[in-house]
C-alpha atoms as a PDB file:
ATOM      1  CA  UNK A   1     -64.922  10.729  39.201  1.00  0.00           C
ATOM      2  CA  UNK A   2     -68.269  10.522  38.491  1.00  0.00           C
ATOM      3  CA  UNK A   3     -69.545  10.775  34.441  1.00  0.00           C
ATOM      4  CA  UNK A   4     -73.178  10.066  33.219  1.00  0.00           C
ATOM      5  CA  UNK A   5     -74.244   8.248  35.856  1.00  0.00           C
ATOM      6  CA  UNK A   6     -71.041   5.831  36.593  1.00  0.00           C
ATOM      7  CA  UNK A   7     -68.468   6.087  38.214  1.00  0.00           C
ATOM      8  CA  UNK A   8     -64.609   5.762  37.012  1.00  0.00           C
ATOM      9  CA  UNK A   9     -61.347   4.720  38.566  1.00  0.00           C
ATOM     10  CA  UNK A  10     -59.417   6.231  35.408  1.00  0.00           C
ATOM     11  CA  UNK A  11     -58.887   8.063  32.435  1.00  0.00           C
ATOM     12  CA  UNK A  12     -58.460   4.468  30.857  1.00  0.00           C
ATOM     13  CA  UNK A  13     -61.988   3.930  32.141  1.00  0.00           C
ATOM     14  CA  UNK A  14     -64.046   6.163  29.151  1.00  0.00           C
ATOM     15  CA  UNK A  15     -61.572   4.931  26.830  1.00  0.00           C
ATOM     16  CA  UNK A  16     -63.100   2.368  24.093  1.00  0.00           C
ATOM     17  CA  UNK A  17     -60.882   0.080  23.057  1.00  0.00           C
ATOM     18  CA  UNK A  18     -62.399  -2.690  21.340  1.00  0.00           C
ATOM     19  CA  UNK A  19     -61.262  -2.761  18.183  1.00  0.00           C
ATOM     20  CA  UNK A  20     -59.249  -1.142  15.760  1.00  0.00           C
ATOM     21  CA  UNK A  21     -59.591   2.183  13.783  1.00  0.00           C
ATOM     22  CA  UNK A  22     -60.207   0.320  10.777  1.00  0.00           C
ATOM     23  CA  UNK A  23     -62.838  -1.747  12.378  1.00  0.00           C
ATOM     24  CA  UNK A  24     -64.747   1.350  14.186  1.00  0.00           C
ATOM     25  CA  UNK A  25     -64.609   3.549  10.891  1.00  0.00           C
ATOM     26  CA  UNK A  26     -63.180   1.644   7.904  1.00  0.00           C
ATOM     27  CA  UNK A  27     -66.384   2.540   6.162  1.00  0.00           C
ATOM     28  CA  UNK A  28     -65.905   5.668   6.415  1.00  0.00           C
ATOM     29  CA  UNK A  29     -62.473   6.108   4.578  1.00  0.00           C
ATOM     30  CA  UNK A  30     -63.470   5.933   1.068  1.00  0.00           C
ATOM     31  CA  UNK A  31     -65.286   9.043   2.165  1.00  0.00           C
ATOM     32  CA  UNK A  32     -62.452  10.492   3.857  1.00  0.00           C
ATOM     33  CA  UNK A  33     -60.432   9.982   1.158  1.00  0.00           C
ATOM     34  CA  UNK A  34     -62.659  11.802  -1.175  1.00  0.00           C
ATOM     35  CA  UNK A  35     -62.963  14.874   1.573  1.00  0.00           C
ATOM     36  CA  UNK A  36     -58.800  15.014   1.462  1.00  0.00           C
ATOM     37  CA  UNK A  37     -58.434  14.718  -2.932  1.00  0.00           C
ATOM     38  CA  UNK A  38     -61.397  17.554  -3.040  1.00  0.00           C
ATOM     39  CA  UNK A  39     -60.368  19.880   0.050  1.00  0.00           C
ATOM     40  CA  UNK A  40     -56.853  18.970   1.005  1.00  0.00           C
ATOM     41  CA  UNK A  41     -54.559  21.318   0.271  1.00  0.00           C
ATOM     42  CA  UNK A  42     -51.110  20.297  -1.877  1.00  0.00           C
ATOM     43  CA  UNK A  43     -49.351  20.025   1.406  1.00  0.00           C
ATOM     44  CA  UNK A  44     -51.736  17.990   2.947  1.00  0.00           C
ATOM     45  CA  UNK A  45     -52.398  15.580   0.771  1.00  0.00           C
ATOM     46  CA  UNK A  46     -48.786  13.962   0.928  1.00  0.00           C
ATOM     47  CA  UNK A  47     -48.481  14.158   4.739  1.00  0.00           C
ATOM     48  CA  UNK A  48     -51.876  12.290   4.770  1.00  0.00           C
ATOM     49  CA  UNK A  49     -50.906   9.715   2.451  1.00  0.00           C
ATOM     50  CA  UNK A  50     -47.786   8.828   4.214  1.00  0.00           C
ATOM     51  CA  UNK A  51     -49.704   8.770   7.534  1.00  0.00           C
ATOM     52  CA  UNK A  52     -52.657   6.779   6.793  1.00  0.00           C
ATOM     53  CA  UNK A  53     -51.367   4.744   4.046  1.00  0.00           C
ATOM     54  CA  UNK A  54     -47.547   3.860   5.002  1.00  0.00           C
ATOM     55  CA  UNK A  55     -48.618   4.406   8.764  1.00  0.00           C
ATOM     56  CA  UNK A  56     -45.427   6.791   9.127  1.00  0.00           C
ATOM     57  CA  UNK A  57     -44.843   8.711  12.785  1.00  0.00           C
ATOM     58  CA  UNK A  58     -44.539  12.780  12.524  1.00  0.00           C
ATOM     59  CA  UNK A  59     -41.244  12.033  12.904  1.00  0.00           C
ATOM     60  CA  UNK A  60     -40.254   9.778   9.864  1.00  0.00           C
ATOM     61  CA  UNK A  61     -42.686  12.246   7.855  1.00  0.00           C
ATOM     62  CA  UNK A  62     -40.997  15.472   8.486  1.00  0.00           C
ATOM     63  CA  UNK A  63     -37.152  14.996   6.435  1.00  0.00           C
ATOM     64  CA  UNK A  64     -39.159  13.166   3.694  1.00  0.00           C
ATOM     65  CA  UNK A  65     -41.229  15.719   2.856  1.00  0.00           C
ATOM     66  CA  UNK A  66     -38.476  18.701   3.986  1.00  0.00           C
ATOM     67  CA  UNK A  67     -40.424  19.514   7.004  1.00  0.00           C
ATOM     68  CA  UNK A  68     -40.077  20.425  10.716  1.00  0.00           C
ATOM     69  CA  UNK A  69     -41.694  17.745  12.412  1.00  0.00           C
ATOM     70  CA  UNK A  70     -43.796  20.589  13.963  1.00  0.00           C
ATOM     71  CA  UNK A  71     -45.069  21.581  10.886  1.00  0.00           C
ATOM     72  CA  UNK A  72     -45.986  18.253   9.789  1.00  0.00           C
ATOM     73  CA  UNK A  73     -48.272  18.203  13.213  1.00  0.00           C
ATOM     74  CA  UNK A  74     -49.498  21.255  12.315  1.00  0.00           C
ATOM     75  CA  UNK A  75     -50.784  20.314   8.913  1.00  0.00           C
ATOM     76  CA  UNK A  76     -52.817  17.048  10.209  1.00  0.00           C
ATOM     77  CA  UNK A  77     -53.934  18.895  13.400  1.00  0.00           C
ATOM     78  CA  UNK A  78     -54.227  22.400  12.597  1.00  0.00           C
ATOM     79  CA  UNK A  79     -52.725  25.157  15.704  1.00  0.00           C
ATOM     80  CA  UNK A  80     -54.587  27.354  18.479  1.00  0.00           C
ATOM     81  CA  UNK A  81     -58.435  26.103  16.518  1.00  0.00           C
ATOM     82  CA  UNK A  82     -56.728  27.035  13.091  1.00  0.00           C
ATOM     83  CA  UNK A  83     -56.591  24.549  10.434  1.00  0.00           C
ATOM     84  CA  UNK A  84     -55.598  21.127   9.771  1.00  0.00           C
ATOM     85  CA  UNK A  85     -56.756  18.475   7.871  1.00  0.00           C
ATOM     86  CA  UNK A  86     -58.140  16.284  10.776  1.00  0.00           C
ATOM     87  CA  UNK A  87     -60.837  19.437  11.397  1.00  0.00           C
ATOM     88  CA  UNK A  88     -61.435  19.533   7.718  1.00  0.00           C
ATOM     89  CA  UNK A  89     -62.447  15.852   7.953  1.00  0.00           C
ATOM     90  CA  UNK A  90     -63.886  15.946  11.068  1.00  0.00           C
ATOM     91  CA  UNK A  91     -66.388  18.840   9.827  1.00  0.00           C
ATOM     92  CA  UNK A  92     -67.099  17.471   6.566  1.00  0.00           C
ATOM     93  CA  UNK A  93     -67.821  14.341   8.034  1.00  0.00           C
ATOM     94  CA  UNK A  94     -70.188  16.673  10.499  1.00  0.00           C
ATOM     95  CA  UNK A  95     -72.150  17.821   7.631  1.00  0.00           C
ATOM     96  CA  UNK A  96     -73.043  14.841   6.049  1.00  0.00           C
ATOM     97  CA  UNK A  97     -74.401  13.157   8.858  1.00  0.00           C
ATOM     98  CA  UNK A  98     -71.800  10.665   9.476  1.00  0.00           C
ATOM     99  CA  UNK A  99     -70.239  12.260  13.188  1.00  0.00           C
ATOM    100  CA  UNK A 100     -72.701  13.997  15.530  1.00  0.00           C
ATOM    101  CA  UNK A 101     -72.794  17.540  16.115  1.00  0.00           C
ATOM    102  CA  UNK A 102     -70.440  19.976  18.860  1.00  0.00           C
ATOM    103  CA  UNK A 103     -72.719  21.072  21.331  1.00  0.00           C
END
């Protein structure tokens, strides 16, 4: 498969994975942080927290919080381009400059 002028075995090949989340964009969660307290909805919020903070699966989320795992997807990744707070963040972050544009 050919992309941007190499070519690639695998799927594996595009993948970057040097280094962690935290190292690639661990500046950037103060800022995240701030885009989930001022635009996250009540909902969100604690699905977030338990996500991020106390690095909990869908799965674990879901009875604490009286939720269909489903749902709890749903609220981080939004359904059929509605919603989520991952798009929130992601175009937030968009606007200030700190991810490049959608083309």
């Amino acid at each position: 498969e050919a992309h941007a002028n190499t070519v690639c075995e695998s799927l594996a090949d595009y993948l970057d994975s040097s280094g962690s989340f935290t190292e690639k964009f661990g500046h950037l969660l103060p800022m995240i942080e701030k885009i989930v307290e001022d635009y996250g909805t009540k909902r969100q919020a604690p699905v977030w927290d338990l996500y991020l903070h106390e690095h909990m699966s869908l799965g674990y989320i879901a009875p604490l919080l009286c939720m269909m795992r489903q749902s709890v997807h749903e609220v981080l990744y939004g359904r059929r381009g509605q919603g989520g707070l991952i798009r929130k963040i992601q175009k937030h972050l968009r606007k200030s400059g700190k991810l490049p544009a959608l083309n």
